[in-house]
C-alpha atoms as a PDB file:
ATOM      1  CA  UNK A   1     327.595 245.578  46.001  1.00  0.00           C
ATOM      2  CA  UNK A   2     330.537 248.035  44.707  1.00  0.00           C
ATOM      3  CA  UNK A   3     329.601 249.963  47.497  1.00  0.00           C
ATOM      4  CA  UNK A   4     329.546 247.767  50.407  1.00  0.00           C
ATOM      5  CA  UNK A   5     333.380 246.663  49.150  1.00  0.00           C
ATOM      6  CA  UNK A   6     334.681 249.726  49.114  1.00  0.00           C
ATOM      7  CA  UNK A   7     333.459 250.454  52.795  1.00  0.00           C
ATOM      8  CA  UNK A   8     335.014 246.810  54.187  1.00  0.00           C
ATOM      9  CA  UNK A   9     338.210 247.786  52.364  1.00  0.00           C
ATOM     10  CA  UNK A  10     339.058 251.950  52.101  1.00  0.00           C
ATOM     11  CA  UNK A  11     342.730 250.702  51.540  1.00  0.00           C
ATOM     12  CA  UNK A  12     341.934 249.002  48.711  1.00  0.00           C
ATOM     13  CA  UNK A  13     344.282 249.264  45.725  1.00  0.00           C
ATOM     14  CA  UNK A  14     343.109 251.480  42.486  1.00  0.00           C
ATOM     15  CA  UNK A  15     343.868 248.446  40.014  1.00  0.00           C
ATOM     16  CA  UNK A  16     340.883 246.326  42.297  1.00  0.00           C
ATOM     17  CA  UNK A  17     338.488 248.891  42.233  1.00  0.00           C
ATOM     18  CA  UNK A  18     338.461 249.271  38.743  1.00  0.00           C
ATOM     19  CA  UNK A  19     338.700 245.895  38.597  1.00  0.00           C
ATOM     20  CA  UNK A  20     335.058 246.182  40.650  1.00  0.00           C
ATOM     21  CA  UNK A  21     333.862 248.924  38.281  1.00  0.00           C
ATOM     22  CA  UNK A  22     334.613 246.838  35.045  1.00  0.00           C
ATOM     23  CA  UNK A  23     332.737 243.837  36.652  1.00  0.00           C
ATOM     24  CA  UNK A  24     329.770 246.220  36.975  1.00  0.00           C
ATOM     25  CA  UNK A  25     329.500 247.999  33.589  1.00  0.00           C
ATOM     26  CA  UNK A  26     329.637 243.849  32.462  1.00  0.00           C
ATOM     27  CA  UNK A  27     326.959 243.277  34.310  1.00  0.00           C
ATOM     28  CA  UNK A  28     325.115 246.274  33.592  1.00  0.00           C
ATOM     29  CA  UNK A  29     325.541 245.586  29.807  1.00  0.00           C
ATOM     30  CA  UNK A  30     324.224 241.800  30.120  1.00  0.00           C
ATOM     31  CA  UNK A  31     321.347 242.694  31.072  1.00  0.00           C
ATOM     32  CA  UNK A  32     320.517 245.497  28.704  1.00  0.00           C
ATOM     33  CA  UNK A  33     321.715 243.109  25.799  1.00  0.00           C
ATOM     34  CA  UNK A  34     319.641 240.293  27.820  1.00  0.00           C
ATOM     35  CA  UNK A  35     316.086 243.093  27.547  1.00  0.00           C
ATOM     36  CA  UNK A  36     316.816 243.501  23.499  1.00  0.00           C
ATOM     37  CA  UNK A  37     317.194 239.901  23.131  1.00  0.00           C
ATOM     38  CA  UNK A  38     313.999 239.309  24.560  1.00  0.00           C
ATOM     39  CA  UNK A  39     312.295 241.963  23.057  1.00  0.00           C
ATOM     40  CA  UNK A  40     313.812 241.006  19.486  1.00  0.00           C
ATOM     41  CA  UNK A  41     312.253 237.025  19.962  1.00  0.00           C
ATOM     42  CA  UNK A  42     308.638 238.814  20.884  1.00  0.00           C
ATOM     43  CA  UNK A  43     309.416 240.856  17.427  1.00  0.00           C
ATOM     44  CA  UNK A  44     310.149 237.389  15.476  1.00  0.00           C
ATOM     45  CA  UNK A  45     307.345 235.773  17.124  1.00  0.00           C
ATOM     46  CA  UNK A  46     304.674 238.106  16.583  1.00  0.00           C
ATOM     47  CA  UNK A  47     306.018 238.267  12.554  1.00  0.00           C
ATOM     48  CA  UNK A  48     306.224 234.189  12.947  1.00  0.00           C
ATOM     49  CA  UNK A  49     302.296 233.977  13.895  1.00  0.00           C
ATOM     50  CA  UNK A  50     301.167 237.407  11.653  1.00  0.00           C
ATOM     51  CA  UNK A  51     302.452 235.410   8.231  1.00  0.00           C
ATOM     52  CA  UNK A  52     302.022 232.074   9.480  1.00  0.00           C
ATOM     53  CA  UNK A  53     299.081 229.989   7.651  1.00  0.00           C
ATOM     54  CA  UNK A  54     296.122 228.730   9.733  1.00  0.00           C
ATOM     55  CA  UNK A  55     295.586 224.813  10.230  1.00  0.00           C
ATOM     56  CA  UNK A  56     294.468 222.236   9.586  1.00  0.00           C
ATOM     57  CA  UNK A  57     295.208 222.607   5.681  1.00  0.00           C
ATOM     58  CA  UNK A  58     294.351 220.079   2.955  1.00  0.00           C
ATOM     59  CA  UNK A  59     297.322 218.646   1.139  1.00  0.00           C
ATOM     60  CA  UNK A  60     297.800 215.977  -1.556  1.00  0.00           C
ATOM     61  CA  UNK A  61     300.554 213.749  -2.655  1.00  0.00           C
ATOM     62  CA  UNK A  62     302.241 213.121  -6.246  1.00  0.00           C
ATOM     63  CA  UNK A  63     304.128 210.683  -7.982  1.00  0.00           C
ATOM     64  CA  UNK A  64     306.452 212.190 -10.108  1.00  0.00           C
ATOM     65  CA  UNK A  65     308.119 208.992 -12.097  1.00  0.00           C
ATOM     66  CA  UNK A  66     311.091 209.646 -14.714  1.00  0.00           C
ATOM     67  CA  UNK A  67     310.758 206.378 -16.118  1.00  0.00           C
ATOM     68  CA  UNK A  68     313.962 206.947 -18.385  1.00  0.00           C
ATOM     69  CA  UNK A  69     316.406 209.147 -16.347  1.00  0.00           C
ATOM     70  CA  UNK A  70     318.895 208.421 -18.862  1.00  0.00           C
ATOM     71  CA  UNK A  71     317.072 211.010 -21.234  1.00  0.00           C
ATOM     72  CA  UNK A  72     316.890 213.886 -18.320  1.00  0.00           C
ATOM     73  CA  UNK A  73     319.337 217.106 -18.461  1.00  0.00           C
ATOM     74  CA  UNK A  74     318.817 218.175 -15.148  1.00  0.00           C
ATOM     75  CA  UNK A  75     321.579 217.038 -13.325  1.00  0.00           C
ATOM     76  CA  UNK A  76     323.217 214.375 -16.332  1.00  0.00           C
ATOM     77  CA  UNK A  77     326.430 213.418 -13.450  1.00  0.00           C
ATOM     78  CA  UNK A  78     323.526 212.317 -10.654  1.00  0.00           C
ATOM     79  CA  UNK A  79     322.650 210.647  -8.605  1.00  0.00           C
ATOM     80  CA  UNK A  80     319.519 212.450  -9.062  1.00  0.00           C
ATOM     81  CA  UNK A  81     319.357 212.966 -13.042  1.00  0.00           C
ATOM     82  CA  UNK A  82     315.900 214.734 -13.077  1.00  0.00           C
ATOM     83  CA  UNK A  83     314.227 217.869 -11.882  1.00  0.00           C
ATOM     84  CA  UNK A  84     311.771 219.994 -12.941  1.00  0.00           C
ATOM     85  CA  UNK A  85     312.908 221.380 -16.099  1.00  0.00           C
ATOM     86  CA  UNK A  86     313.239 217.961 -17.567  1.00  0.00           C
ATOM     87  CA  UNK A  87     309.505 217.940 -16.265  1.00  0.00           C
ATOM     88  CA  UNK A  88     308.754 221.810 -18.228  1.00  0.00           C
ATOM     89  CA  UNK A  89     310.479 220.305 -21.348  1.00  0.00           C
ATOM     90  CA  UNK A  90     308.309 216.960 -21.650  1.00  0.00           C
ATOM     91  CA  UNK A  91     305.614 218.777 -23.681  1.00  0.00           C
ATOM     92  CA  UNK A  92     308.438 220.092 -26.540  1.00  0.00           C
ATOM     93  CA  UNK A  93     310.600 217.273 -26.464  1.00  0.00           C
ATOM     94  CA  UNK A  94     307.524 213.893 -26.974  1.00  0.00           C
ATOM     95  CA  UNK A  95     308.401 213.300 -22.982  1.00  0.00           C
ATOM     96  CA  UNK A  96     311.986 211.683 -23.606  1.00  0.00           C
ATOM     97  CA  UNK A  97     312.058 210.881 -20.164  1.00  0.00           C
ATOM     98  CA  UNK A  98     309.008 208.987 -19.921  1.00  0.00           C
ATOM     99  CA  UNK A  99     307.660 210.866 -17.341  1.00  0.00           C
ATOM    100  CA  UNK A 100     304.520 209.522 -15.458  1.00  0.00           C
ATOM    101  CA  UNK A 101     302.642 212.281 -12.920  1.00  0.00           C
ATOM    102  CA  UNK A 102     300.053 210.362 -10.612  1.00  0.00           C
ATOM    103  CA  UNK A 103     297.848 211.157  -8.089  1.00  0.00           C
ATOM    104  CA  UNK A 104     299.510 209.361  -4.997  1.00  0.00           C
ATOM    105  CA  UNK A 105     297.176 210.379  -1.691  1.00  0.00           C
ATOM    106  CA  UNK A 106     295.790 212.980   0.170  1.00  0.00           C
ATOM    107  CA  UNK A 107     294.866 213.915   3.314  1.00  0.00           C
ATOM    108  CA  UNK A 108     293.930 216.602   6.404  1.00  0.00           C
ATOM    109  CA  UNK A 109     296.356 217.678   8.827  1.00  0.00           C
ATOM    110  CA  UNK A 110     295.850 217.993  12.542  1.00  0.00           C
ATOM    111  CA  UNK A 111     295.790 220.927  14.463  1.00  0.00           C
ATOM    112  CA  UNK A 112     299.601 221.086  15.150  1.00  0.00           C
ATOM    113  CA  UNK A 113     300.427 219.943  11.108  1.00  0.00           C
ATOM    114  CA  UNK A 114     300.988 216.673  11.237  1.00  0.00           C
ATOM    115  CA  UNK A 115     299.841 214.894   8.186  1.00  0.00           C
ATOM    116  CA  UNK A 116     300.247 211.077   6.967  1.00  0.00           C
ATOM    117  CA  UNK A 117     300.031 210.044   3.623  1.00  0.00           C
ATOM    118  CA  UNK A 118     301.130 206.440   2.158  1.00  0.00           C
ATOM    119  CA  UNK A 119     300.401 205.075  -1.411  1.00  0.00           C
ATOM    120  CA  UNK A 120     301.058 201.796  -3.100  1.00  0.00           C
ATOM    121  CA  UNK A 121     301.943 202.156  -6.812  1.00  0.00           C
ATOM    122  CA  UNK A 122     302.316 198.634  -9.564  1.00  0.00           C
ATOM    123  CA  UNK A 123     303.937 198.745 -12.946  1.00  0.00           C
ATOM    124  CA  UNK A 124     301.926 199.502 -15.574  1.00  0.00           C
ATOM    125  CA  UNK A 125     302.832 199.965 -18.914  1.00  0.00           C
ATOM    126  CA  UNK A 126     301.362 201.127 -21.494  1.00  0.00           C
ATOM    127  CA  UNK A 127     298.650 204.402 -22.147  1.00  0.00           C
ATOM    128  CA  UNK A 128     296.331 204.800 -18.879  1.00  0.00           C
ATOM    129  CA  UNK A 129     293.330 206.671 -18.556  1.00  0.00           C
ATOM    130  CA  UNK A 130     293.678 208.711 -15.908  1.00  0.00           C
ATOM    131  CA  UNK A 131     291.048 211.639 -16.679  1.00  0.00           C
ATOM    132  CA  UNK A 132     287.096 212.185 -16.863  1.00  0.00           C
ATOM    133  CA  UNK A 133     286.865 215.807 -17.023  1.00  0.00           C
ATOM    134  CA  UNK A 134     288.522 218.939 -15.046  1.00  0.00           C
ATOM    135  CA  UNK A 135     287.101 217.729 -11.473  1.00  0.00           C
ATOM    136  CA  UNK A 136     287.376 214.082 -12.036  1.00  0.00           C
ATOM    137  CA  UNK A 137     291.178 212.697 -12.581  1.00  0.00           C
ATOM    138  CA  UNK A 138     294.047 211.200 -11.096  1.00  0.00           C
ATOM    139  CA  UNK A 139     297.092 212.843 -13.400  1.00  0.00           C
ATOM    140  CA  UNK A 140     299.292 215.919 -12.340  1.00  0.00           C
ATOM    141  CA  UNK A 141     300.015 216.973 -16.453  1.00  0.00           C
ATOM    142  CA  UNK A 142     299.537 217.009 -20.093  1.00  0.00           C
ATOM    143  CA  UNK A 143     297.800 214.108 -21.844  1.00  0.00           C
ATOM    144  CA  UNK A 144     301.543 212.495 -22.884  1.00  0.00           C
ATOM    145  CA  UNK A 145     302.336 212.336 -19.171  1.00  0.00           C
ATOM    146  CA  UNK A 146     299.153 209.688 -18.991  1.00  0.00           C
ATOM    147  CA  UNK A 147     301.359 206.701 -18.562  1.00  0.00           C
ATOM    148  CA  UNK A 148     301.976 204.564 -15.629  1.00  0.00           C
ATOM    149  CA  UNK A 149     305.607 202.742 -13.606  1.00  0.00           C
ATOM    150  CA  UNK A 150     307.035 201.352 -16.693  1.00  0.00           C
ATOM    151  CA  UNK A 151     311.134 201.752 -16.452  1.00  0.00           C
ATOM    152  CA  UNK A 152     312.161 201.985 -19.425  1.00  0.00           C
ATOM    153  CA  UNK A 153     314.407 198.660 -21.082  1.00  0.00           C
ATOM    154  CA  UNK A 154     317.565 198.829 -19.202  1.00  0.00           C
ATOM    155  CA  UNK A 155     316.846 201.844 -17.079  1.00  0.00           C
ATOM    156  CA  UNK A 156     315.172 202.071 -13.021  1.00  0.00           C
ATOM    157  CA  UNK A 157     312.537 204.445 -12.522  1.00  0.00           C
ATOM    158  CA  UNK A 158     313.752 207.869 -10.989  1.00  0.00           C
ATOM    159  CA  UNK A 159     310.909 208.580  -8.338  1.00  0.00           C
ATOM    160  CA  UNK A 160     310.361 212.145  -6.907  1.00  0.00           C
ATOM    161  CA  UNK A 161     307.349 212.716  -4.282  1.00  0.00           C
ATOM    162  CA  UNK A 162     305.689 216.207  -4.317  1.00  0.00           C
ATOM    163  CA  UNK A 163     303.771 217.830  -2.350  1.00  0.00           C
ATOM    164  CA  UNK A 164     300.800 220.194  -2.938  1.00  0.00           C
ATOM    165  CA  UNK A 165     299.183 222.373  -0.294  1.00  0.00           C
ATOM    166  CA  UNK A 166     295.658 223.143  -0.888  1.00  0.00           C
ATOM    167  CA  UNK A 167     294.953 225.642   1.549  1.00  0.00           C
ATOM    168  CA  UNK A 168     292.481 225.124   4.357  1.00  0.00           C
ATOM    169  CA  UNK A 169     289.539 222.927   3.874  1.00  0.00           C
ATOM    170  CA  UNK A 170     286.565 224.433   2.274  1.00  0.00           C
ATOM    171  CA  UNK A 171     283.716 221.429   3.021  1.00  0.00           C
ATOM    172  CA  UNK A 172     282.273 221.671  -0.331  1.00  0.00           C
ATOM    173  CA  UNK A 173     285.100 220.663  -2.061  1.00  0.00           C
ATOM    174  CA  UNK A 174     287.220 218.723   0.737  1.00  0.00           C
ATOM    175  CA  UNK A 175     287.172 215.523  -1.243  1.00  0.00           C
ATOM    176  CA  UNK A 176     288.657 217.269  -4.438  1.00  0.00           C
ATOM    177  CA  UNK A 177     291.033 218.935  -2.179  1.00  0.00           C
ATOM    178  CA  UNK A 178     292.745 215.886  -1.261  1.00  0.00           C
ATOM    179  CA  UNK A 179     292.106 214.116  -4.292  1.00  0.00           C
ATOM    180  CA  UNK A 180     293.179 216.390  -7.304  1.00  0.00           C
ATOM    181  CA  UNK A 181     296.097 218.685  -8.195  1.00  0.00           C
ATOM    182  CA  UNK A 182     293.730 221.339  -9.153  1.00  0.00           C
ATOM    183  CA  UNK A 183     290.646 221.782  -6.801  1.00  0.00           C
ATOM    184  CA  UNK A 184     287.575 224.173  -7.059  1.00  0.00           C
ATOM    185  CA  UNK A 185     288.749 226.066  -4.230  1.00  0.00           C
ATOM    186  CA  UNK A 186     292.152 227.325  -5.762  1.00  0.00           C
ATOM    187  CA  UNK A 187     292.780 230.579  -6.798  1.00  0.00           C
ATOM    188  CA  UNK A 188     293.608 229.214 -10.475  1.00  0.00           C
ATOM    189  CA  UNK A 189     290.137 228.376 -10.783  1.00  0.00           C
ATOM    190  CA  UNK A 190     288.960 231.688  -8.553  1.00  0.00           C
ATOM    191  CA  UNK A 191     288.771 229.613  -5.745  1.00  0.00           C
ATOM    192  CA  UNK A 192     289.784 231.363  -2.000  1.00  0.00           C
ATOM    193  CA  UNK A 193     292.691 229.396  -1.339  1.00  0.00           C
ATOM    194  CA  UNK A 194     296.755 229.730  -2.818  1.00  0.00           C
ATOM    195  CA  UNK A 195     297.193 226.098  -4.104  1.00  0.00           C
ATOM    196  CA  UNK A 196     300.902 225.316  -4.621  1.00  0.00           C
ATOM    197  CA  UNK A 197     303.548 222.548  -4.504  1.00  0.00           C
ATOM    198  CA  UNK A 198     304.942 222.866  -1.086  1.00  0.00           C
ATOM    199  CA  UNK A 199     307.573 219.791  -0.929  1.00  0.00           C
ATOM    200  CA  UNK A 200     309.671 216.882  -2.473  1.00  0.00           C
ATOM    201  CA  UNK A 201     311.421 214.264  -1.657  1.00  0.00           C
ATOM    202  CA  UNK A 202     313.678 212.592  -4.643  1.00  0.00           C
ATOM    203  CA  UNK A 203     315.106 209.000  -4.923  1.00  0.00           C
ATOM    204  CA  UNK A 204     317.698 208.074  -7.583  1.00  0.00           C
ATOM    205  CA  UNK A 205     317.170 205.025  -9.564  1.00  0.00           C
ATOM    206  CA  UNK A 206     317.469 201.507  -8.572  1.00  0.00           C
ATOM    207  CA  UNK A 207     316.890 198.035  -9.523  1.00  0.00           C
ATOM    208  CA  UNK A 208     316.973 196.451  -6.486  1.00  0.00           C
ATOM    209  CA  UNK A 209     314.080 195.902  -3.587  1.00  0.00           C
ATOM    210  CA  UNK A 210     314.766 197.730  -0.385  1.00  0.00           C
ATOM    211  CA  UNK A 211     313.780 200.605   1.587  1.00  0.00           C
ATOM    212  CA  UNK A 212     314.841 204.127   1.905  1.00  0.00           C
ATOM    213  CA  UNK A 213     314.321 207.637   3.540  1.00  0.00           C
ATOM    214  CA  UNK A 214     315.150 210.939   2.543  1.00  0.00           C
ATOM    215  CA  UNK A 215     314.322 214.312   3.401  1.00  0.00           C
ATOM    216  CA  UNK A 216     311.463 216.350   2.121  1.00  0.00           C
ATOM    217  CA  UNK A 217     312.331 219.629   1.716  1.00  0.00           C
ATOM    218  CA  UNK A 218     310.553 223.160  -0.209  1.00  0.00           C
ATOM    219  CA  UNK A 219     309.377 222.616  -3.901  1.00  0.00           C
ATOM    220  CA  UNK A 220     312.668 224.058  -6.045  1.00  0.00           C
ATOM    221  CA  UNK A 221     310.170 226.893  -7.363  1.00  0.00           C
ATOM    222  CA  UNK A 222     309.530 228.122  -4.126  1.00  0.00           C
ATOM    223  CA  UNK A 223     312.132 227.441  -2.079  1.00  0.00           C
ATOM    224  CA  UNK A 224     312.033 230.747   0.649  1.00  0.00           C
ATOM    225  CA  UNK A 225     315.943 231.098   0.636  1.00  0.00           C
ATOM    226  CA  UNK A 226     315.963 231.412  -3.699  1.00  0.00           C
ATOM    227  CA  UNK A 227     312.989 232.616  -4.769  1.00  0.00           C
ATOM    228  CA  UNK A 228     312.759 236.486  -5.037  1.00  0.00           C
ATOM    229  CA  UNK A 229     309.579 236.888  -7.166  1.00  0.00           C
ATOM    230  CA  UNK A 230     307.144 234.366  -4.465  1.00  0.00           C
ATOM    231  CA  UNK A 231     304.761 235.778  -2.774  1.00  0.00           C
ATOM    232  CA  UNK A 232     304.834 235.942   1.396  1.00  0.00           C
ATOM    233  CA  UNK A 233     302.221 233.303   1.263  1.00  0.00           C
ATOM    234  CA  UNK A 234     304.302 230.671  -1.544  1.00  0.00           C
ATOM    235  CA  UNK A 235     306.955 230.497   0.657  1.00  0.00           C
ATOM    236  CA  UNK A 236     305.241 230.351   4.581  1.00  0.00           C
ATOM    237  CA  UNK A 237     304.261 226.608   3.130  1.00  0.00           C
ATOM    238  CA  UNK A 238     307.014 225.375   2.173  1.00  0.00           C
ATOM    239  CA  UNK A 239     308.341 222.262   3.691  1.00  0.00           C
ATOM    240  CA  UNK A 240     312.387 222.909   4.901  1.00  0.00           C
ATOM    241  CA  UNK A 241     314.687 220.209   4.819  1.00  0.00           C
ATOM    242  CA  UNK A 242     316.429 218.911   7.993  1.00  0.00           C
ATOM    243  CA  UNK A 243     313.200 219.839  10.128  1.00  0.00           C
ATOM    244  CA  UNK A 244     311.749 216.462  10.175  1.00  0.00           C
ATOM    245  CA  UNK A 245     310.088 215.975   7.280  1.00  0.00           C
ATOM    246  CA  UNK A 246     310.479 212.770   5.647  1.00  0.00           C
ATOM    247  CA  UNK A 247     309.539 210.031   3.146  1.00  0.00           C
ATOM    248  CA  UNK A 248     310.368 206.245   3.013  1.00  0.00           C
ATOM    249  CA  UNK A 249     310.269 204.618  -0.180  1.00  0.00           C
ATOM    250  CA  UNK A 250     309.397 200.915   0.130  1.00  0.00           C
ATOM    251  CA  UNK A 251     310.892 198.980  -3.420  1.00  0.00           C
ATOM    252  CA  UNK A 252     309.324 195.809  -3.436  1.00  0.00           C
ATOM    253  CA  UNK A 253     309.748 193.797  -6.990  1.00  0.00           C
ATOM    254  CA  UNK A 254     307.164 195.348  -9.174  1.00  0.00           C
ATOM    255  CA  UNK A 255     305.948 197.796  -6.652  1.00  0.00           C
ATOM    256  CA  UNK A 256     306.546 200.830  -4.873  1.00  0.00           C
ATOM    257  CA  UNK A 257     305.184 202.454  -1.602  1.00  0.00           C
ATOM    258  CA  UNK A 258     305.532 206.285  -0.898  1.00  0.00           C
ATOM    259  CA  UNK A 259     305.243 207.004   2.763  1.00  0.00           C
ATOM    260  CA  UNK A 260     305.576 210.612   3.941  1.00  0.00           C
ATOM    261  CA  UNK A 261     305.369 211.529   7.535  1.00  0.00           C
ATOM    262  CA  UNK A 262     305.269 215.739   7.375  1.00  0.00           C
ATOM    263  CA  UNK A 263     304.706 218.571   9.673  1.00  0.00           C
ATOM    264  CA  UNK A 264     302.765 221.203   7.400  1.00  0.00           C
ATOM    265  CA  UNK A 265     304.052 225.072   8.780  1.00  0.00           C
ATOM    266  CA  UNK A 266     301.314 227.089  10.190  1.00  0.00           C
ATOM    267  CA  UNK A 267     299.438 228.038  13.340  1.00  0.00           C
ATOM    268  CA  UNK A 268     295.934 226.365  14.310  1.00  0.00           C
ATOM    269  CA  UNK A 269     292.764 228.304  14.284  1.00  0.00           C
ATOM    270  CA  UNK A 270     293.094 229.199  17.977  1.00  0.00           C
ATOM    271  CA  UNK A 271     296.087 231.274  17.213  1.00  0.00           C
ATOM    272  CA  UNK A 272     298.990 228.628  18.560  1.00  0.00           C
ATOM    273  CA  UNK A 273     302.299 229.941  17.365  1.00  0.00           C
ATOM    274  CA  UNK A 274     303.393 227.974  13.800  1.00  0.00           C
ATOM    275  CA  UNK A 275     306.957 226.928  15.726  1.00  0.00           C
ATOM    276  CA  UNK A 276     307.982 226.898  19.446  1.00  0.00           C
ATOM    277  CA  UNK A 277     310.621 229.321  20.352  1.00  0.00           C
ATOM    278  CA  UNK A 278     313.066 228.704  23.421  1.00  0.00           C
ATOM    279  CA  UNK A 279     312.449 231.128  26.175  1.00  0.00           C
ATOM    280  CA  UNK A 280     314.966 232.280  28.479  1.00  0.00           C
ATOM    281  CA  UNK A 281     313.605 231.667  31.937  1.00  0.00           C
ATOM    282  CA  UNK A 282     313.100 235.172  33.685  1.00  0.00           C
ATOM    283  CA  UNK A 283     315.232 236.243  35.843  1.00  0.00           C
ATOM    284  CA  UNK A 284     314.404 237.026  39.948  1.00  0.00           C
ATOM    285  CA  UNK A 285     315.323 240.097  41.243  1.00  0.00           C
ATOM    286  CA  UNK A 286     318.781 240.987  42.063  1.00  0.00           C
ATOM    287  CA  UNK A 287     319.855 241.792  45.255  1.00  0.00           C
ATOM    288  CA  UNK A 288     322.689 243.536  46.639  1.00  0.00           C
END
């Protein structure tokens, strides 16, 4: 201690025992900056598991195909052309961009989030009847978006994957929950449970078979850093890019195959924090 070299050295020169004092008003500050810290991460953790949603959740998958990105406004200089105001603008314009919206897959996730969805798509041209009645149909939009993979002459097929959280699953209506954009149990129909796109993953056009991946990150609308009129419970959904999220499109001739390997945010039903923060390891006791 300060103390005990002082004792072993009265001769000592002023310039080293300040040098002693300085070394233990350090010290003493570390570890009051060291308590904050650690009370600041039990602060963000408690607010991390207070606003995070429960799991498992319900969640489907769309196919979102500009068939003629030539004709979108979006982003005209690419390599992504389209986005979702070419998408808001089909109804007014007679769909210029021949956009198809099709129900893709569904699914539950586990306990921690994880969630696996894959769907095979083949061209089909032409008008397709994609719609019984308001709990029976496999189409994300208005009755001119009831078309299928059909690139226009010329063109490749712009392909965007979104995905729709459907809140937790309500057993009555499970299947619809993982089957259709717009579910019994969502609040738009007075259902108990905030149903809202949650992710996408976008893929410019291209002619030629291969596969690729690309992040999935938050749904434009609700992206947590932009929007300012969500609500707490829009944006604690939201998929973020460059946390692991991804989907592989697999171009093969006349076919396509979405496969998205996500972790959905939340906390499981036992309370399990939605992320895992680093601790610092505590400390023993310091001795002199």
């Amino acid at each position: 201690s300060l103390y005990h070299q002082l004792r072993k050295n009265p001769s000592a020169k002023v310039k080293d025992t300040m040098k002693l004092i300085n070394a233990a008003v350090a010290l003493g500050f570390f570890f009051l900056n060291y308590a904050f810290a650690n009370a600041s991460d039990e602060t963000t953790d408690r607010a991390l598991k207070k606003m995070a949603p429960p799991l498992p959740r319900a969640n489907t998958m769309w196919w979102v195909l500009f068939n003629k990105p030539s004709m979108c406004t979006t982003n005209p200089s690419g390599p992504i052309f389209c986005g979702m105001p070419d998408v808001m603008a089909a109804g007014s314009n007679g769909n210029s961009a021949e956009i198809a919206i099709i129900s893709a897959s569904g699914g539950v996730s586990d306990k921690k989030g994880k969630l696996l969805m894959v769907s095979t798509i083949y061209k089909s041209c032409g008008t397709l009847d994609l719609q019984v009645d308001e709990d029976l149909y496999a189409w994300g939009g208005p009755a001119n978006f009831q078309r299928g993979y059909c690139p226009s002459p010329g063109e490749a097929t712009e392909v965007h994957i979104v995905i729709r959280d459907h809140g937790p699953v309500v057993e009555a209506d499970k299947i619809a929950q993982i089957s259709t954009f717009t579910d019994a149990s969502c609040s738009q129909r007075s259902g108990p449970n905030l149903c809202v796109d949650s992710g996408v993953a976008a893929f410019p056009p291209s002619m030629s078979s291969g596969i690729e991946t690309t992040d999935a990150g938050c749904f434009p609308m609700f992206c947590p850093e932009t929007c300012t009129e969500c609500t707490e419970e829009q944006k604690s959904v939201q998929l973020i890019a460059g946390m692991g999220n991804e989907v592989t499109l697999k171009h093969v001739g006349d076919t396509m195959t979405a496969i998205a390997e996500i972790t959905i945010p939340g906390k499981g039903k036992k309370g399990a924090k939605a992320s895992k923060r680093e601790k610092t390891p505590k400390m023993g006791k310091l001795r002199a």
